[in-house]
Protein backbone atom coordinates (compact mmCIF):
# COMPACT_ATOMS: atom_id res chain seq x y z
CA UNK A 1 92.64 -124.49 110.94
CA UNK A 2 90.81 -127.33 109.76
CA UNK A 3 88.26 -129.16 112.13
CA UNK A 4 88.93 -132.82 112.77
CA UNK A 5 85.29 -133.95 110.94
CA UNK A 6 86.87 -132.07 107.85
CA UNK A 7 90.04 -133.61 107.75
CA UNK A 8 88.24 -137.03 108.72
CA UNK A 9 86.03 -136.62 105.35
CA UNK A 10 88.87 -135.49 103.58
CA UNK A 11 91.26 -138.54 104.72
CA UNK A 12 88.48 -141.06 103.52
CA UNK A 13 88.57 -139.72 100.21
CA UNK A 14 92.07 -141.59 99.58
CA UNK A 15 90.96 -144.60 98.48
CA UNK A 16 88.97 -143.18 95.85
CA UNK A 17 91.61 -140.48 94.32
CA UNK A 18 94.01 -143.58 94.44
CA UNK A 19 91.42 -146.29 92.22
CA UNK A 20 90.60 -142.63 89.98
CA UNK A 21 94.49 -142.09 89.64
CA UNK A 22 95.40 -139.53 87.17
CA UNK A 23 91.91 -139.74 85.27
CA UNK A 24 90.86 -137.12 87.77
CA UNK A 25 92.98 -134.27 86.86
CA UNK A 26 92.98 -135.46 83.45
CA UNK A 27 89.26 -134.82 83.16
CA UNK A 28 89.72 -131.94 85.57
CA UNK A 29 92.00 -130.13 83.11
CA UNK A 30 89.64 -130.92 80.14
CA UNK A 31 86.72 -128.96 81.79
CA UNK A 32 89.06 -126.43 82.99
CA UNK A 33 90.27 -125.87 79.80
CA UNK A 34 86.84 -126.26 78.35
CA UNK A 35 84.86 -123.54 80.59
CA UNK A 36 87.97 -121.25 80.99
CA UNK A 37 90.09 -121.45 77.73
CA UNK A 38 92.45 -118.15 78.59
CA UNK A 39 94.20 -120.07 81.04
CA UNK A 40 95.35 -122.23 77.85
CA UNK A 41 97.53 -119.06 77.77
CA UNK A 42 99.13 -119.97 81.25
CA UNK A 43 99.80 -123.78 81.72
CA UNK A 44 102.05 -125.54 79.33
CA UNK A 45 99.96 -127.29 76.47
CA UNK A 46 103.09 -129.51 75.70
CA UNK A 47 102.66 -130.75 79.68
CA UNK A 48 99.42 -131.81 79.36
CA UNK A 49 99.92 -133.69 76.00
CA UNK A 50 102.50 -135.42 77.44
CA UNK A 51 100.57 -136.15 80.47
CA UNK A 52 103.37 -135.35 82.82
CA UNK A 53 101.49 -132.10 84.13
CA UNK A 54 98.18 -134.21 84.71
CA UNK A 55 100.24 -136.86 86.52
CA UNK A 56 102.01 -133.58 88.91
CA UNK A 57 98.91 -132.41 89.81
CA UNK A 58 97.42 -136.00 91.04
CA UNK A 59 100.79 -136.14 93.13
CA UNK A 60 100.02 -133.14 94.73
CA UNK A 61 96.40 -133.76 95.19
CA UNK A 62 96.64 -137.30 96.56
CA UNK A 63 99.74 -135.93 99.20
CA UNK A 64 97.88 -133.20 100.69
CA UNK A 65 94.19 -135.56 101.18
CA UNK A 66 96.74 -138.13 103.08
CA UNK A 67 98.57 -135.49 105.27
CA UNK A 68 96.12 -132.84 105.60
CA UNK A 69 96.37 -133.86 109.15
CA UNK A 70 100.37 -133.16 109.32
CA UNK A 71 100.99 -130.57 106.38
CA UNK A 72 104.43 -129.57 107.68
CA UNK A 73 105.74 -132.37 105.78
CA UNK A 74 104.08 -130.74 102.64
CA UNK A 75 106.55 -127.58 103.50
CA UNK A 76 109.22 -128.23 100.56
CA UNK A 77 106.47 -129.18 97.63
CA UNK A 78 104.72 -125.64 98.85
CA UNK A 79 107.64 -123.91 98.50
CA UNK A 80 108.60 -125.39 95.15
CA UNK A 81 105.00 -124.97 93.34
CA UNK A 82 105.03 -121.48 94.84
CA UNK A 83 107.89 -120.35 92.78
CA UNK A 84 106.72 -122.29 89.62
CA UNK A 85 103.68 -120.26 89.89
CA UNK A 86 105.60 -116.91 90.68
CA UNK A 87 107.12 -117.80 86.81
CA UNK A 88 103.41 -117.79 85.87
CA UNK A 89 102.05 -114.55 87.62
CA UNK A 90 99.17 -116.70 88.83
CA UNK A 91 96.74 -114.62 90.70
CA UNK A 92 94.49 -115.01 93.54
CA UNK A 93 91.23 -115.27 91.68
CA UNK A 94 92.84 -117.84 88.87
CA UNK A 95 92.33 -120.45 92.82
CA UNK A 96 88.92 -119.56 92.73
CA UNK A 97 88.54 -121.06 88.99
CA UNK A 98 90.81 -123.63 90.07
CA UNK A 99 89.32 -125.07 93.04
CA UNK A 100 85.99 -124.66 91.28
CA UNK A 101 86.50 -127.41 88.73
CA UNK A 102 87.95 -129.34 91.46
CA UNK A 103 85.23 -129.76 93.10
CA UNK A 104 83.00 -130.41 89.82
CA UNK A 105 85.20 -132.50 89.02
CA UNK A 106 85.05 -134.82 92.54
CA UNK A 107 80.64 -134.68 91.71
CA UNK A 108 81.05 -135.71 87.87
CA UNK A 109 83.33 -138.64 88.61
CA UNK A 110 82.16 -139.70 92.26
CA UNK A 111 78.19 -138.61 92.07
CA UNK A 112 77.77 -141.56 94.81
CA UNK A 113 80.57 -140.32 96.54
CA UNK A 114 80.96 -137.07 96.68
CA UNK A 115 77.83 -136.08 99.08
CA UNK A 116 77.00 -132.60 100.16
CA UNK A 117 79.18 -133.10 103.29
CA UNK A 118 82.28 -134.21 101.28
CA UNK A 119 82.07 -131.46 99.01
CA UNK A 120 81.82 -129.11 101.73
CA UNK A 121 85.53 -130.90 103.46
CA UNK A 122 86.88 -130.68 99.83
CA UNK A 123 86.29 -127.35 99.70
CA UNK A 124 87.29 -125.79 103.03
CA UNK A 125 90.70 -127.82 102.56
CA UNK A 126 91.19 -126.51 99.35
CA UNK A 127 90.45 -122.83 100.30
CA UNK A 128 92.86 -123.82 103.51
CA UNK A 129 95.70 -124.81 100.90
CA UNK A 130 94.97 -122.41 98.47
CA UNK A 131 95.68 -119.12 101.16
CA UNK A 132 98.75 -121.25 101.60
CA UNK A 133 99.83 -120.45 98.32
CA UNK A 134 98.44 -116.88 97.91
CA UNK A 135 100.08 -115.91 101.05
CA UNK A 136 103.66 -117.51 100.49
CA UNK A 137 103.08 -116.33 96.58
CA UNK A 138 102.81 -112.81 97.53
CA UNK A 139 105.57 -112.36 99.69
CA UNK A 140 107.76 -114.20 96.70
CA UNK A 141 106.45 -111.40 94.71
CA UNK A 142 107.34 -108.63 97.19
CA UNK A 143 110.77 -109.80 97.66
CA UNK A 144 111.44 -110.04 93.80
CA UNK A 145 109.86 -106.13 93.85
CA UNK A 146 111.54 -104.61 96.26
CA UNK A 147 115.12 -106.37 95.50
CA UNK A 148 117.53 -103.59 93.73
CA UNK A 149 117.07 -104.09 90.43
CA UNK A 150 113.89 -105.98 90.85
CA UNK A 151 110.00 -106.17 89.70
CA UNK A 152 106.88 -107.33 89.43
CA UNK A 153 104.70 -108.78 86.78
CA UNK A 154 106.64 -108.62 83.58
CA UNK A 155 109.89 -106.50 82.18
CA UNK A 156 110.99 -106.02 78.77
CA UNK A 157 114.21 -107.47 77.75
CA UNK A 158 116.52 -106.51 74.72
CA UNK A 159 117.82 -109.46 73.40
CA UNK A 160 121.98 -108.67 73.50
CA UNK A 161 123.74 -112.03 72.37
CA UNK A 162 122.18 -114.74 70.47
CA UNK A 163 124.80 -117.41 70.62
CA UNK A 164 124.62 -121.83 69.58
CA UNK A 165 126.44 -123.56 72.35
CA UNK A 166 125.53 -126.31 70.77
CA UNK A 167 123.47 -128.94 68.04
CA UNK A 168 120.07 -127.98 69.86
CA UNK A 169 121.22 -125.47 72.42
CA UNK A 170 121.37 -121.67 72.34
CA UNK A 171 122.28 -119.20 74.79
CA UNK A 172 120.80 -115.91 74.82
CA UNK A 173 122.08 -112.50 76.94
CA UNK A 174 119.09 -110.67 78.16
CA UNK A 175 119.56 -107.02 79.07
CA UNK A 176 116.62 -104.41 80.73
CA UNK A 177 114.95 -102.25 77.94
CA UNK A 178 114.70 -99.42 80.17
CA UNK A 179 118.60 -99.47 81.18
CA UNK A 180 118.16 -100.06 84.92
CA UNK A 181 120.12 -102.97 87.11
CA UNK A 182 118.81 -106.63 87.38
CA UNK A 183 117.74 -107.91 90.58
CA UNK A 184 120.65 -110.51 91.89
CA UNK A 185 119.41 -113.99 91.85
CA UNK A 186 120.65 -116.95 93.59
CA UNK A 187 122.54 -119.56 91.66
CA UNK A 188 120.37 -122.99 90.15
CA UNK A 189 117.27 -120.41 89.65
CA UNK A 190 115.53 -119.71 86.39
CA UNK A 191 113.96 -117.45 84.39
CA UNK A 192 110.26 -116.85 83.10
CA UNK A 193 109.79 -115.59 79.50
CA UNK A 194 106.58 -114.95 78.53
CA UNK A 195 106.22 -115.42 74.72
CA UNK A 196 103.61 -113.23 73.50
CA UNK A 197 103.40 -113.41 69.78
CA UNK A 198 100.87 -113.69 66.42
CA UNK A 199 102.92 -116.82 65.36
CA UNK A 200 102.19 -118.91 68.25
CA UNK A 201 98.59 -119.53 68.88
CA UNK A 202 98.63 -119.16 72.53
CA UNK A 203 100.71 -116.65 74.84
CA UNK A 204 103.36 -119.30 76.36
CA UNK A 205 105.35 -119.06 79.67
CA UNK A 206 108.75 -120.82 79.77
CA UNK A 207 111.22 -121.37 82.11
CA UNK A 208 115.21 -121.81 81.58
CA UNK A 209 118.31 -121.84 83.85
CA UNK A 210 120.00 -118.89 84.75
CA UNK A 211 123.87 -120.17 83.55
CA UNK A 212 125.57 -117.33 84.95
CA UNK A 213 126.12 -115.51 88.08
CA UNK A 214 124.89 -112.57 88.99
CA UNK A 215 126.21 -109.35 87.64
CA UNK A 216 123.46 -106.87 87.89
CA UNK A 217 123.51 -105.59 84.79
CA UNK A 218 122.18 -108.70 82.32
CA UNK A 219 120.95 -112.35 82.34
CA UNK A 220 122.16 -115.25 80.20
CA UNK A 221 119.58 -118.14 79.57
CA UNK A 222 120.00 -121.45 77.57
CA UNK A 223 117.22 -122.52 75.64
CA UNK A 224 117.26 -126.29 73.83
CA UNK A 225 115.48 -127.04 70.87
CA UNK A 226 112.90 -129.93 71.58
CA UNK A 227 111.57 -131.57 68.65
CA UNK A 228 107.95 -130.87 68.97
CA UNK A 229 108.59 -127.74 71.68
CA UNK A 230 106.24 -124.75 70.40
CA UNK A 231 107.94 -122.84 72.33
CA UNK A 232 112.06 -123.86 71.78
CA UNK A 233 111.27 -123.74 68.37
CA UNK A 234 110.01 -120.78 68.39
CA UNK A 235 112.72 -118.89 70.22
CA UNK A 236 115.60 -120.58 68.14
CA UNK A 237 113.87 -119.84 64.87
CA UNK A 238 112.72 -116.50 65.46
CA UNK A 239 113.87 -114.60 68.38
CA UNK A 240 116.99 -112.31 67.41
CA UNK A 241 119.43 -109.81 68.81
CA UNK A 242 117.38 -106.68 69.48
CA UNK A 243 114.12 -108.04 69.41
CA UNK A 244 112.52 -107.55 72.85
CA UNK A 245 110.73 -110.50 75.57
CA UNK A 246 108.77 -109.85 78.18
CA UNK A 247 110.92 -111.34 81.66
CA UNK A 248 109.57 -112.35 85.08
CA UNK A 249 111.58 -112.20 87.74
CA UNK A 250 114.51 -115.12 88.72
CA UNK A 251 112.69 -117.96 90.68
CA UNK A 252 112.98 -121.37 91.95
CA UNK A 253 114.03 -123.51 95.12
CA UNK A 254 116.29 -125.50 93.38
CA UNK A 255 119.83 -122.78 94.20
CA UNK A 256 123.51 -123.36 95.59
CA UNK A 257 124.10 -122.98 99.33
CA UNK A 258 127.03 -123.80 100.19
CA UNK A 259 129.70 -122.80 103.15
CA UNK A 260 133.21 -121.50 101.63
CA UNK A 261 135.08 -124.68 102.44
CA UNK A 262 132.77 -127.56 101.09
CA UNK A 263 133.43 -129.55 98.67
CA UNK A 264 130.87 -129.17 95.67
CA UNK A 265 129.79 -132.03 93.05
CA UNK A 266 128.26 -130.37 90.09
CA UNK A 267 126.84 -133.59 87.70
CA UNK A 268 124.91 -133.31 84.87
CA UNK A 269 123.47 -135.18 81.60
CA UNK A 270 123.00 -132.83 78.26
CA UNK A 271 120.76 -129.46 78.88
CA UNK A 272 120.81 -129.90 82.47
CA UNK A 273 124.48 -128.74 82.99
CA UNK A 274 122.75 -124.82 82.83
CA UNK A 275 121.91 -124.03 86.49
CA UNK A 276 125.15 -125.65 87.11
CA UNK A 277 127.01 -123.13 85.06
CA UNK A 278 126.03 -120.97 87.23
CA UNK A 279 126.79 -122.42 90.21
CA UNK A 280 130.50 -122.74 88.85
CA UNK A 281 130.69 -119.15 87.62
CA UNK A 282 129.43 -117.63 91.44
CA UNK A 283 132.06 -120.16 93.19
CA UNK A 284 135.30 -119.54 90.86
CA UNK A 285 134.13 -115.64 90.78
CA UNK A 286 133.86 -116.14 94.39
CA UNK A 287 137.43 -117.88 94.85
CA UNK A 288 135.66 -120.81 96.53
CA UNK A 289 138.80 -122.46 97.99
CA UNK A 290 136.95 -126.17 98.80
CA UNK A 291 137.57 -128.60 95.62
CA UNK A 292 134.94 -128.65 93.03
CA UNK A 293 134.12 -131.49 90.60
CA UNK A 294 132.85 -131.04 87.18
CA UNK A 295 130.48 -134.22 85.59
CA UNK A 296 128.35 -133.92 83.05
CA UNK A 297 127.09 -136.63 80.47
CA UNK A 298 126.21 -135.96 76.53
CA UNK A 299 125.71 -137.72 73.66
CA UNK A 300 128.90 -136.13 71.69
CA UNK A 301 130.63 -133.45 70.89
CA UNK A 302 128.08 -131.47 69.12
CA UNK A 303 125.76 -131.79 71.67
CA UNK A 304 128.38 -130.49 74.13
CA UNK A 305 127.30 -127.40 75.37
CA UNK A 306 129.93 -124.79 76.78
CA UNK A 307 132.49 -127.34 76.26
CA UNK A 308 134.99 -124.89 75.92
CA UNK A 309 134.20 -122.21 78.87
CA UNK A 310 134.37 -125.12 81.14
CA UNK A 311 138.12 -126.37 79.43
CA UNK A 312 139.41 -122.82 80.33
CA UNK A 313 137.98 -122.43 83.68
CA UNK A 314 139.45 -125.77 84.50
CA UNK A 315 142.93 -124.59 83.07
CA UNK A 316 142.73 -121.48 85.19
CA UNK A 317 141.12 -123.13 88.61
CA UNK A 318 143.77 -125.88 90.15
CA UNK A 319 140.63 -126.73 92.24
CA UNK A 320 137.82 -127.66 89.25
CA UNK A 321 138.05 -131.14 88.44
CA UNK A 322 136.57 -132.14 85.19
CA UNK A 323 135.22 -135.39 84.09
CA UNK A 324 132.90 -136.06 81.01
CA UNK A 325 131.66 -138.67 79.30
CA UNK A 326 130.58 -139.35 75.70
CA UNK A 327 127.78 -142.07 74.90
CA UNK A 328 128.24 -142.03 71.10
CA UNK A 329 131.41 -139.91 69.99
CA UNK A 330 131.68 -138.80 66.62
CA UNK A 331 134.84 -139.88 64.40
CA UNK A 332 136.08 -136.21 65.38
CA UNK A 333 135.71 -136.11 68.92
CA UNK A 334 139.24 -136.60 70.30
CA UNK A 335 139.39 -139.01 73.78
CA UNK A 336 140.84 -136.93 76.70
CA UNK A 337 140.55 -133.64 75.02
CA UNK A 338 137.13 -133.66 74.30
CA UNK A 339 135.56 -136.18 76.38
CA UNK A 340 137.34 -138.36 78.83
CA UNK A 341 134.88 -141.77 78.64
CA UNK A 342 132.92 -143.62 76.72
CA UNK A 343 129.46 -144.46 77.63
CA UNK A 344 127.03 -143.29 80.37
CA UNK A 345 128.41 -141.35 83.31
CA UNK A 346 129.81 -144.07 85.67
CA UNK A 347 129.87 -143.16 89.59
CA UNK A 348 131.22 -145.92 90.92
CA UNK A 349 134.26 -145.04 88.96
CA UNK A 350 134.63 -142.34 90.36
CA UNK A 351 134.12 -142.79 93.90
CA UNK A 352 137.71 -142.20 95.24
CA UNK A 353 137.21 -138.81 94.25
CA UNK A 354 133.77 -137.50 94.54
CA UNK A 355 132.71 -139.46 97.72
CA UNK A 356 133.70 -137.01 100.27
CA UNK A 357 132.30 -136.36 104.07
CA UNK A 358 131.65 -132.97 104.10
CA UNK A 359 130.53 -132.29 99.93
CA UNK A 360 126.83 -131.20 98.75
CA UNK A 361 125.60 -132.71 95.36
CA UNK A 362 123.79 -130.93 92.51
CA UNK A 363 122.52 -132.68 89.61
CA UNK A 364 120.27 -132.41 87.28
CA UNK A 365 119.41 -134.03 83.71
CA UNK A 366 116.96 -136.39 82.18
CA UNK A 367 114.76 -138.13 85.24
CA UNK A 368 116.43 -141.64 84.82
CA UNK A 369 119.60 -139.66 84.64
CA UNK A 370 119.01 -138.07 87.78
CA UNK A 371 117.91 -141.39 89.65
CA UNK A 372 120.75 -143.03 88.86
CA UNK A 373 122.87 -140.49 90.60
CA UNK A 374 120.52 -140.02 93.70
CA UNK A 375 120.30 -143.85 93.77
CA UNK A 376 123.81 -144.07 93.57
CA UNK A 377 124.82 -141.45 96.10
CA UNK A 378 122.56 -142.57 98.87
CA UNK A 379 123.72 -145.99 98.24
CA UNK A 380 126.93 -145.03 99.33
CA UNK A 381 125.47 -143.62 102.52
CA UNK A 382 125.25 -140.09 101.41
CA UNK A 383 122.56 -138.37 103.68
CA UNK A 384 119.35 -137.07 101.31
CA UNK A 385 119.83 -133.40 102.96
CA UNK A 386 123.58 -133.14 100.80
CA UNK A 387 121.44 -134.31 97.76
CA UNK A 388 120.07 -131.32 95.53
CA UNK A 389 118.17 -131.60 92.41
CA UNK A 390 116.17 -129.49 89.74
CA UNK A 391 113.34 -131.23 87.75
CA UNK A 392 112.77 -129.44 85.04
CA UNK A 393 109.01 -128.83 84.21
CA UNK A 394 106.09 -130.52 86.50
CA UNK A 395 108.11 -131.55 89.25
CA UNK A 396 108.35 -135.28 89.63
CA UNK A 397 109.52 -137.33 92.91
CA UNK A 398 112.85 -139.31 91.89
């Protein structure tokens, strides 16, 4: 527990994360990266090009200094960074290099600020948070271990499919190299692979949706080619059936829970229909008898991933209904057999049918995509704990 001058020192630190903004962890990662470069092998360059990772991290930073007095309401952002870092076997000692240049960090842009006594709060709420995370990170581990079929650390992986679902995606079916069962894994979760190879110039960890339910035996992953994604790139042009990854265990908070007779809204826009697929796959193998409705959102046809697989499980389920929309077709993309509108995916228009009492809502997609729909949804009085969603990458409030 934190003592109330701590959290008092702490809590007058707001104003001056919020006039730094993001220039804090921006220069924090620079002299992380600087001091400690083999954690370049850990964190996702492309994130901190991109700046989205440096912008997370100031989230997070700025949210626990203004509740560190109330950090129950800081439960569901634990829980979600937890799992992110169970997909980067992140290890007690890496907090100690973290919180390190945290606090360096604080003295080398605040020198007036950031007195002896400030340093000292800093630091006893950052060890305070940081056994947060060791403690919840380690029993994440143990459960992954100790599931049948599970493990620890990384597994080799034979790669047993290679197939293109689409323009830019690929799906690939992952099997154990040493023959044993896969650990189960719950819907909406993902993947870790961690890319060790000569051709890339740092070791890269990526996660990817799970897009089928469990079976035990295998996983299938979905990876899409982004234009300047080291890593995509790399696993389209050069990973092939038989060559071997290295696997983490499934992880994430983002996972289907739903009772047998509610109604489910599955919505997507392009490569974020893959934890859905799973969440179809476990309800239809599951004979969920509630209805279930099928949106997703592309650019055209060949950009349609799984197009097909969904056609025939809609054929075969009386309860899947299907919508999708096209925002540029191609000449050869056929209206209500490929697609069944034109344009972005339009909610309103489809209201009488998805805007039930009792139904939970996934989505996931692009970020505007996805606030749209929860902007939508709550408009029409839908209550926030029946919304679900998956960021993918640094998470990012909608």
């Amino acid at each position: 527990m934190l003592d109330t001058r701590t959290i008092e020192l702490v809590k007058s630190t707001v104003p001056l994360l919020e006039s730094a903004n993001t220039a804090l962890t921006e220069h924090f990662y620079k002299r992380m990266f600087r001091d400690n470069p083999e954690l370049k092998d850990v964190f996702n360059l492309s994130h901190q090009a991109s700046g989205r990772q440096p912008a997370a991290l100031f989230s997070a930073v700025l949210a626990y200094a203004r509740n560190i007095d109330n950090p129950a309401v800081l439960s569901a952002a634990v829980e979600r960074i937890a799992h992110k870092h169970t997909g980067f076997a992140i290890q007690p000692a890496q907090y100690d290099i973290v919180g390190h240049h945290l606090l360096e960090t604080i003295r080398e842009l605040a020198p007036d600020a950031a007195t002896p006594e400030v340093i000292d709060a800093w630091a006893q709420a950052y060890g305070a948070l940081a056994n947060i995370f060791i403690g919840r990170e380690e029993q994440l581990y143990r459960q992954s271990e100790q599931k049948d079929g599970g493990w620890r650390g990384t597994r080799a992986f034979v790669v047993k499919e290679k197939q293109q679902q689409s323009e830019h995606i690929v799906s690939f079916l992952l099997a154990p190299a040493d023959g044993g069962p896969v650990a189960a894994f719950k819907p909406g979760q993902y993947l870790t692979l961690h890319l060790d190879s000569p051709n890339l110039e740092h070791k890269e960890y990526r996660q990817y949706s799970l897009c089928q339910a469990p079976n035990g035996r295998e996983y299938r992953i979905a990876v899409k080619r982004e234009p300047n994604g080291v890593a995509s790139n790399f696993i389209h042009d050069q990973v092939q059936v038989g060559d071997q990854l290295l696997v983490l265990p499934p992880a994430g908070d983002f996972f289907l829970e739903v009772s047998a007779h509610t109604p489910v809204v599955l919505l997507s826009g392009g490569v974020g229909l893959t934890p859905m697929l799973a969440m179809l796959d476990q309800l239809l193998k599951q004979g969920h008898p509630a209805d279930i409705h099928w949106l997703h959102a592309c650019e055209n046809g060949a950009q349609h991933a799984f197009k097909q697989d969904i056609q025939q499980q809609r054929q075969a389920n009386a309860n899947l209904n299907s919508h999708v929309w096209y925002r540029s077709p191609a000449d050869t993309d056929l209206p209500a057999e490929d697609y069944d509108e034109l344009g972005i995916m339009n909610l309103n228009a489809m209201k009488n049918s998805i805007y039930l009492d009792d139904a939970h809502y996934y989505f996931c997609g692009p970020l505007p995509f996805m606030a749209m729909v929860k902007d939508t949804l709550i408009g029409w009085g839908i209550a926030e704990e029946r919304l679900h969603y998956e960021v993918f990458g640094p998470h990012q409030q909608l």
